[in-house]
PDB file of N, CA and C in Angstrom:
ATOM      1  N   UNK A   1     -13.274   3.588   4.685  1.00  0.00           N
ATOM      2  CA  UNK A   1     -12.083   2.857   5.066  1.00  0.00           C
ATOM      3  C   UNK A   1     -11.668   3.264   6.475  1.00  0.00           C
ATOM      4  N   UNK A   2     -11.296   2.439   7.425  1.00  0.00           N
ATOM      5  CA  UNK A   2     -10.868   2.631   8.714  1.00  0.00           C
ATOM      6  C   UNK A   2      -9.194   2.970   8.815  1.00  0.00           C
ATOM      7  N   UNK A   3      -8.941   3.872   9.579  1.00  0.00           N
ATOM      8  CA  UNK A   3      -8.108   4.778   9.937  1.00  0.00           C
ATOM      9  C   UNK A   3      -6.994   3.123  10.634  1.00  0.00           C
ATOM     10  N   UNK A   4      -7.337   2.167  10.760  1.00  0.00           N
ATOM     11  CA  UNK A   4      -6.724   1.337  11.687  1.00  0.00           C
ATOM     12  C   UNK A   4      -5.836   0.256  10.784  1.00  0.00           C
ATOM     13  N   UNK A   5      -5.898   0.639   9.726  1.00  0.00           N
ATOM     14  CA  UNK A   5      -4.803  -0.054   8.399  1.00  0.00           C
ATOM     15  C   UNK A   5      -3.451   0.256   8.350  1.00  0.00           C
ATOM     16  N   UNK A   6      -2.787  -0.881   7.724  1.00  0.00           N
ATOM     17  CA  UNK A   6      -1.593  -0.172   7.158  1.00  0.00           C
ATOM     18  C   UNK A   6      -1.536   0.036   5.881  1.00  0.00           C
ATOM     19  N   UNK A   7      -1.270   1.645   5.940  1.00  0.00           N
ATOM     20  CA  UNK A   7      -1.599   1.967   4.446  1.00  0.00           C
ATOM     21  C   UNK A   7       0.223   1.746   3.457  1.00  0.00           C
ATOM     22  N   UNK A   8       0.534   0.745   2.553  1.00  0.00           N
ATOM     23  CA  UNK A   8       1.864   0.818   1.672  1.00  0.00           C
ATOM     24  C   UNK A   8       1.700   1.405   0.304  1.00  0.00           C
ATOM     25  N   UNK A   9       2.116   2.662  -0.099  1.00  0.00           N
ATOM     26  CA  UNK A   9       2.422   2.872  -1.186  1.00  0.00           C
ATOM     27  C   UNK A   9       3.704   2.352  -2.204  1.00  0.00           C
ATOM     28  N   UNK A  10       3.211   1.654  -3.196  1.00  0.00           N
ATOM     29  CA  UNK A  10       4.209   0.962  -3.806  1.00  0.00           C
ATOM     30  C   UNK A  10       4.765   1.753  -5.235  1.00  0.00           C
ATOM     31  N   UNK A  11       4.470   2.896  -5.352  1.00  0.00           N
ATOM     32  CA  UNK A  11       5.322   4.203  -6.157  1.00  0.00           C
ATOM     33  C   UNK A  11       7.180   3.813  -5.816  1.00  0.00           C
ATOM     34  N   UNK A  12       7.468   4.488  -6.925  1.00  0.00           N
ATOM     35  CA  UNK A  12       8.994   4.447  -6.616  1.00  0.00           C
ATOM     36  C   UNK A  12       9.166   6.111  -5.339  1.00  0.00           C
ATOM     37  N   UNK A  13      10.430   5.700  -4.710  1.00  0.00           N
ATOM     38  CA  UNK A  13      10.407   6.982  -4.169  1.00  0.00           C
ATOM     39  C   UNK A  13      10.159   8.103  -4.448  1.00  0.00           C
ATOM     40  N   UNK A  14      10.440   8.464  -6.078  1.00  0.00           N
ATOM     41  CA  UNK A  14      10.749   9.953  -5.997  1.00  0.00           C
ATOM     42  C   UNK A  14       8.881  10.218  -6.528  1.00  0.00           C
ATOM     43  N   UNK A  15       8.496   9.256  -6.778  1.00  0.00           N
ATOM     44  CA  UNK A  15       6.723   9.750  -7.050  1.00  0.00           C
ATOM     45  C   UNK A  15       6.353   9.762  -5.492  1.00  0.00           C
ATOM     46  N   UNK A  16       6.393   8.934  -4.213  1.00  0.00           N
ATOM     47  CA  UNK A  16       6.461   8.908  -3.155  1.00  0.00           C
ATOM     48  C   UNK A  16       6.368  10.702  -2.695  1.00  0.00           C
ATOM     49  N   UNK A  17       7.514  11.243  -3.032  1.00  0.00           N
ATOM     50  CA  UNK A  17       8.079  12.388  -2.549  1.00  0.00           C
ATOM     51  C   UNK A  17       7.227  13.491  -3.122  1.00  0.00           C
ATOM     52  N   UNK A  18       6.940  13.299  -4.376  1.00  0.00           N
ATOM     53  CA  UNK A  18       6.026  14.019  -4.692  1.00  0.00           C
ATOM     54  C   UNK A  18       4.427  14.688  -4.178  1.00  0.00           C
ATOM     55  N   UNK A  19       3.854  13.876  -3.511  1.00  0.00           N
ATOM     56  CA  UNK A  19       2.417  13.810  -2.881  1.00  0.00           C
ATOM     57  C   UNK A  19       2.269  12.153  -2.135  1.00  0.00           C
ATOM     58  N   UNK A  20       1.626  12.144  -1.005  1.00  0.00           N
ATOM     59  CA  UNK A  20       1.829  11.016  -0.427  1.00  0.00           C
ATOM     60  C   UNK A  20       0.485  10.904   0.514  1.00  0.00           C
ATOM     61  N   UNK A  21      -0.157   9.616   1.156  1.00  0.00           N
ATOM     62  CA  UNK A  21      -0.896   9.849   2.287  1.00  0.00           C
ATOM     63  C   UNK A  21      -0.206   9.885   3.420  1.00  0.00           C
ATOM     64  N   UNK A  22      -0.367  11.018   4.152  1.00  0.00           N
ATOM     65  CA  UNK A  22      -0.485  10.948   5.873  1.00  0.00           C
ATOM     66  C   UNK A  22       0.051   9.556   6.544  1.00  0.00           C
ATOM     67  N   UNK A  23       1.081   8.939   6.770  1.00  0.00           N
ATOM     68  CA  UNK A  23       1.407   7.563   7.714  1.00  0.00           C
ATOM     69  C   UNK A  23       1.644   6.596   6.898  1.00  0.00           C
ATOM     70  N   UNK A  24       1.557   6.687   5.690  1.00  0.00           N
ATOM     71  CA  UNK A  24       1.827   5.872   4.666  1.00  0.00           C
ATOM     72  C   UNK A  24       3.237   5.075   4.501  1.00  0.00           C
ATOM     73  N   UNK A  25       3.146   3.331   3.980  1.00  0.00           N
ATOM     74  CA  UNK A  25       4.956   3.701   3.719  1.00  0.00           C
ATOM     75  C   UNK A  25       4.981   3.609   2.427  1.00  0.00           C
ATOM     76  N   UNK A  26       6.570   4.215   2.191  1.00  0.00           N
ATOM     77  CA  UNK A  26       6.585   3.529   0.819  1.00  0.00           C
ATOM     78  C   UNK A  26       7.515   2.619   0.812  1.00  0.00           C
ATOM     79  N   UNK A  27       7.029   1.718  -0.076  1.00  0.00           N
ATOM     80  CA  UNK A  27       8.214   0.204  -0.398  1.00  0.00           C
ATOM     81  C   UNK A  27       7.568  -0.103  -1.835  1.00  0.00           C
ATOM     82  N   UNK A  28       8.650   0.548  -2.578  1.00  0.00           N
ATOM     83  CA  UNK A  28       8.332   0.027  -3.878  1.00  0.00           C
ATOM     84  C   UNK A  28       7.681  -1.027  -4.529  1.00  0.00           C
ATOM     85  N   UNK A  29       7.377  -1.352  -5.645  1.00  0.00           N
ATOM     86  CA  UNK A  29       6.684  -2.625  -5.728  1.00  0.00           C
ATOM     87  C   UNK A  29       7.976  -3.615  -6.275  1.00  0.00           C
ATOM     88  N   UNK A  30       8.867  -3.110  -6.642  1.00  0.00           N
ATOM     89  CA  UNK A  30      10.395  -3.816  -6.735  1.00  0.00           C
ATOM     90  C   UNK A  30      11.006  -4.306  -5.753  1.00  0.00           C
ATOM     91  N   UNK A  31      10.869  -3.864  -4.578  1.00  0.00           N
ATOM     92  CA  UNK A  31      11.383  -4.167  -2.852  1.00  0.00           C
ATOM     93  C   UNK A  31      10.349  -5.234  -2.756  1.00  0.00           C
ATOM     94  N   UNK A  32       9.274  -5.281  -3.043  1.00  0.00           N
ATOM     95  CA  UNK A  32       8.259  -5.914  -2.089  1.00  0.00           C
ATOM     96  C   UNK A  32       8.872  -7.472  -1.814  1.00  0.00           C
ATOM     97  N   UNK A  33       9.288  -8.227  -2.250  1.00  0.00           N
ATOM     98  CA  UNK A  33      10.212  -9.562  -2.270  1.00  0.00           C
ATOM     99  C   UNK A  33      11.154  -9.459  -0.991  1.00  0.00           C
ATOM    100  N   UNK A  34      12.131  -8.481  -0.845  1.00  0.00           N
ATOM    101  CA  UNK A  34      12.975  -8.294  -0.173  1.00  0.00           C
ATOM    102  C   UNK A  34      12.651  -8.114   1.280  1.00  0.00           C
ATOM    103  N   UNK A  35      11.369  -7.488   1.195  1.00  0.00           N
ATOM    104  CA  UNK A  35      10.905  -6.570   2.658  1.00  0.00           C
ATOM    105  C   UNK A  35       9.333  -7.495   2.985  1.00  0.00           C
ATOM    106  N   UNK A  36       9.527  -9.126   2.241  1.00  0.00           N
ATOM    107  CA  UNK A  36       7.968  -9.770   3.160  1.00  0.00           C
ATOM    108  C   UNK A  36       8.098  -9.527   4.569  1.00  0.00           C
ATOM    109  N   UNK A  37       9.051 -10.140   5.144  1.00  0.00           N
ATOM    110  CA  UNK A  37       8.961 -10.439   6.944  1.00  0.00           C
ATOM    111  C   UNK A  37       8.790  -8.900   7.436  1.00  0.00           C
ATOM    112  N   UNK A  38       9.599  -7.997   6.907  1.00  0.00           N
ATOM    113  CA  UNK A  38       9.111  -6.718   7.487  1.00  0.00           C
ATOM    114  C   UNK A  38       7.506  -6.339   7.828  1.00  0.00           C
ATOM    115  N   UNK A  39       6.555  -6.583   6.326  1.00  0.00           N
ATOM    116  CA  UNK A  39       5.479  -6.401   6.023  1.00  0.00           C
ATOM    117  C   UNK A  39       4.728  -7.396   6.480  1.00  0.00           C
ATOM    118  N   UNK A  40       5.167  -8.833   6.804  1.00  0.00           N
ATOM    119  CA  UNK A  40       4.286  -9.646   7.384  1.00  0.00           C
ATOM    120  C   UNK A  40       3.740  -9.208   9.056  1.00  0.00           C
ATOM    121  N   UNK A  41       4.799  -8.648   9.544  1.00  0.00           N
ATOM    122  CA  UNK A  41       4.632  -7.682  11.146  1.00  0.00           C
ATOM    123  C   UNK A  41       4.330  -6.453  11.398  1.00  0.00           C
ATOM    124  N   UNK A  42       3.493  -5.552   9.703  1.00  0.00           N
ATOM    125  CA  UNK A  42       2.645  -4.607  10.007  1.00  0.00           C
ATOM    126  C   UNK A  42       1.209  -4.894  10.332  1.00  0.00           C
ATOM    127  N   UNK A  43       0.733  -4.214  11.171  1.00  0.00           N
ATOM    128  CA  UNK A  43      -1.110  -4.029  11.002  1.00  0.00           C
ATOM    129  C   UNK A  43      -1.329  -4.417  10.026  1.00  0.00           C
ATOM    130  N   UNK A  44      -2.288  -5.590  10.168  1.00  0.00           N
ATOM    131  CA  UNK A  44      -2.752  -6.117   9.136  1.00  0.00           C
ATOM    132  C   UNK A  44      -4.606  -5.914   9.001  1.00  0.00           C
ATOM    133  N   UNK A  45      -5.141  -5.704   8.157  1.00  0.00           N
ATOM    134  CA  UNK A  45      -5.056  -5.436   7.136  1.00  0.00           C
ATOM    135  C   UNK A  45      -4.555  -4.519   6.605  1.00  0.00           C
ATOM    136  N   UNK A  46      -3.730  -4.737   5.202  1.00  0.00           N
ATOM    137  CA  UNK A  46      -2.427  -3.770   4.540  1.00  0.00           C
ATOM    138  C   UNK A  46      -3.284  -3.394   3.196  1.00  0.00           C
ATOM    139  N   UNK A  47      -3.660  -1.851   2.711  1.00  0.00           N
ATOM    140  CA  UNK A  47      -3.986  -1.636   2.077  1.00  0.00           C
ATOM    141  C   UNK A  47      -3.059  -0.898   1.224  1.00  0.00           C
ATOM    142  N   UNK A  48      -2.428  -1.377  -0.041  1.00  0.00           N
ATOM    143  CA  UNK A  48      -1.698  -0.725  -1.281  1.00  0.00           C
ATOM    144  C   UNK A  48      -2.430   0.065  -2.159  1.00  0.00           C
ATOM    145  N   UNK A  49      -1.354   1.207  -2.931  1.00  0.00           N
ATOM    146  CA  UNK A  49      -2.126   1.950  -3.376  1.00  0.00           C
ATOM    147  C   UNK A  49      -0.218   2.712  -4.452  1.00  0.00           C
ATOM    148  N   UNK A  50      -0.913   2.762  -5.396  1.00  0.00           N
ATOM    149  CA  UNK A  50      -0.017   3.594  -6.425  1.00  0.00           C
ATOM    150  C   UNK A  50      -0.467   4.897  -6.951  1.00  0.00           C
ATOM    151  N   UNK A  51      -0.215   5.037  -8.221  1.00  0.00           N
ATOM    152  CA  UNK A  51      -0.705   5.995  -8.980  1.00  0.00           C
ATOM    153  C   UNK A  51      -2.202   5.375  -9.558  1.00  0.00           C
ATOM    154  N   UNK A  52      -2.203   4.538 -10.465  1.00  0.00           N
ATOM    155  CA  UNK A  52      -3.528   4.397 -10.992  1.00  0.00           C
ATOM    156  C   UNK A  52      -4.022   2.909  -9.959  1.00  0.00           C
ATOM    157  N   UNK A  53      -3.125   2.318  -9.532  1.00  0.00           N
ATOM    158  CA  UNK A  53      -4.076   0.931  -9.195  1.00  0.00           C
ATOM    159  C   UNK A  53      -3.320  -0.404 -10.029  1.00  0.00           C
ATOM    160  N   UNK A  54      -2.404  -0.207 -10.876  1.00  0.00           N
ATOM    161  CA  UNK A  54      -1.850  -1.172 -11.719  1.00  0.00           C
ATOM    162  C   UNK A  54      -0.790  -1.824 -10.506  1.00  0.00           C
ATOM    163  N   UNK A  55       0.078  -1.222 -10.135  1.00  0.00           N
ATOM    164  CA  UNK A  55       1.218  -2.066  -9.445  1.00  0.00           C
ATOM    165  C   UNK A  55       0.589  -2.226  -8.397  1.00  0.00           C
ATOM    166  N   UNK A  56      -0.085  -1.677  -7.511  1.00  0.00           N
ATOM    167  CA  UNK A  56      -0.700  -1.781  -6.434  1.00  0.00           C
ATOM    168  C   UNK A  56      -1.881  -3.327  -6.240  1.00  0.00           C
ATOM    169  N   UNK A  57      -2.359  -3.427  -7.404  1.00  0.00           N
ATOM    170  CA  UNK A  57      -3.125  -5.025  -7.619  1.00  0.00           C
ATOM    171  C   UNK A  57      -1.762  -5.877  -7.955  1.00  0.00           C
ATOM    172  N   UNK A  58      -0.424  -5.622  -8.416  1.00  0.00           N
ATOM    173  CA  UNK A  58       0.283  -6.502  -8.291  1.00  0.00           C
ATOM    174  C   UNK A  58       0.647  -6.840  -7.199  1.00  0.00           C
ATOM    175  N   UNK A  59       1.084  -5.941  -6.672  1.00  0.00           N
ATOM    176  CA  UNK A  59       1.422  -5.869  -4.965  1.00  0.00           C
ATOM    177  C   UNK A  59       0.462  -6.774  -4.136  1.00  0.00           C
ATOM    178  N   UNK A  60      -0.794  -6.618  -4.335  1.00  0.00           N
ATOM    179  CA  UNK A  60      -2.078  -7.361  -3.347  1.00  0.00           C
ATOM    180  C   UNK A  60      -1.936  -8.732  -3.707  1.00  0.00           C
ATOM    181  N   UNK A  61      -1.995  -9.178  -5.510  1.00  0.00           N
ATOM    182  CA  UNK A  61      -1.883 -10.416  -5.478  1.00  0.00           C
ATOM    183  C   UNK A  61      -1.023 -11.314  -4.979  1.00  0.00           C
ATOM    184  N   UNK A  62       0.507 -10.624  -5.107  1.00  0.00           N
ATOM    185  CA  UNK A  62       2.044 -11.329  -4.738  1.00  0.00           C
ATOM    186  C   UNK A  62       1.569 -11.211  -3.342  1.00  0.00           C
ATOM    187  N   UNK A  63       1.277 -10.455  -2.189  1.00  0.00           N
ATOM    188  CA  UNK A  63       1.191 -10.311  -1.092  1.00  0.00           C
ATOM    189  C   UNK A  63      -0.067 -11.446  -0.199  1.00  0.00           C
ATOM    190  N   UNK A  64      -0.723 -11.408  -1.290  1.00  0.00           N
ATOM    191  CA  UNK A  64      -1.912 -12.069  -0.486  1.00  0.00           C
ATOM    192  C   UNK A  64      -1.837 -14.167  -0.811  1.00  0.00           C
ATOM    193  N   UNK A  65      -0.908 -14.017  -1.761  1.00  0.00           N
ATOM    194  CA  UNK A  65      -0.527 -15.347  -2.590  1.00  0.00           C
ATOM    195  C   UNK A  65       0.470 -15.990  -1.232  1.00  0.00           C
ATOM    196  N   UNK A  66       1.502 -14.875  -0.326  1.00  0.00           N
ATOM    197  CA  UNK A  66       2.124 -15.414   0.737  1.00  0.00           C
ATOM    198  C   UNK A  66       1.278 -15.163   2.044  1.00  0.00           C
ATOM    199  N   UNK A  67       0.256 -14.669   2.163  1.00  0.00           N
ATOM    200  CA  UNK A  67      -0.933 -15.505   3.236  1.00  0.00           C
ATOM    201  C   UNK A  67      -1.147 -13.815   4.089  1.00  0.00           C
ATOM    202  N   UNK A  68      -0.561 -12.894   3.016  1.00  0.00           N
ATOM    203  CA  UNK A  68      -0.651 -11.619   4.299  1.00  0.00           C
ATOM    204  C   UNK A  68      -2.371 -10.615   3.485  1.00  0.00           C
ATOM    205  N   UNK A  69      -3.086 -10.232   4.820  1.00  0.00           N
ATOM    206  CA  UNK A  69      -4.451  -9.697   4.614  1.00  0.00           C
ATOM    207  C   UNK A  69      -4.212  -8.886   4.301  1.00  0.00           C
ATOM    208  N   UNK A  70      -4.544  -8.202   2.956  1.00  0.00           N
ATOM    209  CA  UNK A  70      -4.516  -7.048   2.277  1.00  0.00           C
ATOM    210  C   UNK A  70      -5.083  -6.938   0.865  1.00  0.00           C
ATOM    211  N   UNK A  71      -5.353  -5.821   0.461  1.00  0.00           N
ATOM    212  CA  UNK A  71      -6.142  -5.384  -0.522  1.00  0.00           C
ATOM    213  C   UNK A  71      -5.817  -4.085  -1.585  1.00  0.00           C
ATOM    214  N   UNK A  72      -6.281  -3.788  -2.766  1.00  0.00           N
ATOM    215  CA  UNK A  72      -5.580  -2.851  -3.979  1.00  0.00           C
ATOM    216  C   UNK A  72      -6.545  -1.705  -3.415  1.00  0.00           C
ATOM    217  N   UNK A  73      -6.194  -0.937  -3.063  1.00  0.00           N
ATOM    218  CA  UNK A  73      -6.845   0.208  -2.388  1.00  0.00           C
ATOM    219  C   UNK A  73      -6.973   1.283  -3.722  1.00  0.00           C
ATOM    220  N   UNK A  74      -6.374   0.330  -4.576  1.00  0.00           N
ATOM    221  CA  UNK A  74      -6.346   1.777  -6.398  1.00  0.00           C
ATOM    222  C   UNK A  74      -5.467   3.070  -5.917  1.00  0.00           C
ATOM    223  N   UNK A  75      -5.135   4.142  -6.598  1.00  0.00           N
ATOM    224  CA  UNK A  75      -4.708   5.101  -6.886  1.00  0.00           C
ATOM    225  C   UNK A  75      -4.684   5.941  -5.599  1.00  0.00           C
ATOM    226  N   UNK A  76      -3.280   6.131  -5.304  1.00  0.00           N
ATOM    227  CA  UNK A  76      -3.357   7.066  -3.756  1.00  0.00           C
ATOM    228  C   UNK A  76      -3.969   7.856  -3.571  1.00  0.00           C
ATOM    229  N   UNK A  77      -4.904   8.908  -4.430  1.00  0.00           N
ATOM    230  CA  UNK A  77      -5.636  10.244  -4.340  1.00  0.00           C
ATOM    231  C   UNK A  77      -6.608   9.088  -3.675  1.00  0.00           C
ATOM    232  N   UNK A  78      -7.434   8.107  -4.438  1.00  0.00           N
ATOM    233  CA  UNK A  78      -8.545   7.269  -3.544  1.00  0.00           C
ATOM    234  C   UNK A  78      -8.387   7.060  -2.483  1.00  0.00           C
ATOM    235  N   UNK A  79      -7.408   6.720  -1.947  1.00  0.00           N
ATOM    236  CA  UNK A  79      -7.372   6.145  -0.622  1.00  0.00           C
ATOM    237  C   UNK A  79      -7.509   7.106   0.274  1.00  0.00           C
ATOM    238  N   UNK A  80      -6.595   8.113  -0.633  1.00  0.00           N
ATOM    239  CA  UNK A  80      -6.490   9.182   0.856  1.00  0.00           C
ATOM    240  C   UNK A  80      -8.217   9.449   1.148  1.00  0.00           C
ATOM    241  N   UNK A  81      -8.620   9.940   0.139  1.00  0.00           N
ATOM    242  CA  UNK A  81      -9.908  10.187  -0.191  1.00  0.00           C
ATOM    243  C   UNK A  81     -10.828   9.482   0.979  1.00  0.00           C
ATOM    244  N   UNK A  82     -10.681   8.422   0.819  1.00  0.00           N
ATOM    245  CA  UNK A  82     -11.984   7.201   1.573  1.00  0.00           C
ATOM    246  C   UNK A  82     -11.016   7.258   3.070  1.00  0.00           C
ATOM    247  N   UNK A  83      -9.806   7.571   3.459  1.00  0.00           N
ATOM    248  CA  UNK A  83      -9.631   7.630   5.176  1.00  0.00           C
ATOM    249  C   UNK A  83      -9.952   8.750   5.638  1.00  0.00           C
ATOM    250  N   UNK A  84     -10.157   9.940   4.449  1.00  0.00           N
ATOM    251  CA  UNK A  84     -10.779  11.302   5.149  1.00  0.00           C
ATOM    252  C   UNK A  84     -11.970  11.298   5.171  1.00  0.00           C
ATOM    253  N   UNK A  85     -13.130  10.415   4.417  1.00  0.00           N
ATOM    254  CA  UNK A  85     -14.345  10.642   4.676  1.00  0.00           C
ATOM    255  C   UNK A  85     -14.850   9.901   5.995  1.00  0.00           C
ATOM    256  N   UNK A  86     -13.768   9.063   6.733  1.00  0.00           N
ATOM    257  CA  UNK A  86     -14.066   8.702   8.440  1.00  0.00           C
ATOM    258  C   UNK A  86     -13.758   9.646   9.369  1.00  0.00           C
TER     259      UNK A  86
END
């Protein structure tokens, strides 16, 4: 995975706070409605990522259904995982 993404974690904050990737944001997957235009004017491609991968494929579908490039990156330990092996 390239370092040149925007990485959104869609955890609630206080799992957020707990362990997180490096540059990451978080915006819940409950916000995500509220905060499109924000997210439509990040680096795109936007890769999501939760705990297991469940809200995070919700996130990709609702997101990608309003025309923005992005993908379920699964479970934040993965992701971090695949931007440290670049």
């Amino acid at each position: 995975m390239k370092k040149n993404k925007t990485v959104i974690d869609v955890r609630t904050p206080a799992e957020f706070m707990g362990g997180s990737i490096a540059g990451s944001i978080n915006i819940p997957l409950n916000e995500l409605p509220m905060r499109v235009d924000e997210i439509k004017k990040m680096i795109q491609p936007i890769v999501l990522c939760c705990a297991s991968g469940n809200r995070s494929g919700q996130a990709a579908y609702y997101l990608r259904n309003l025309g923005i490039d992005c993908e379920n990156g699964g479970s934040w330990f993965d992701v971090n995982y695949s931007m440290s092996e670049n």
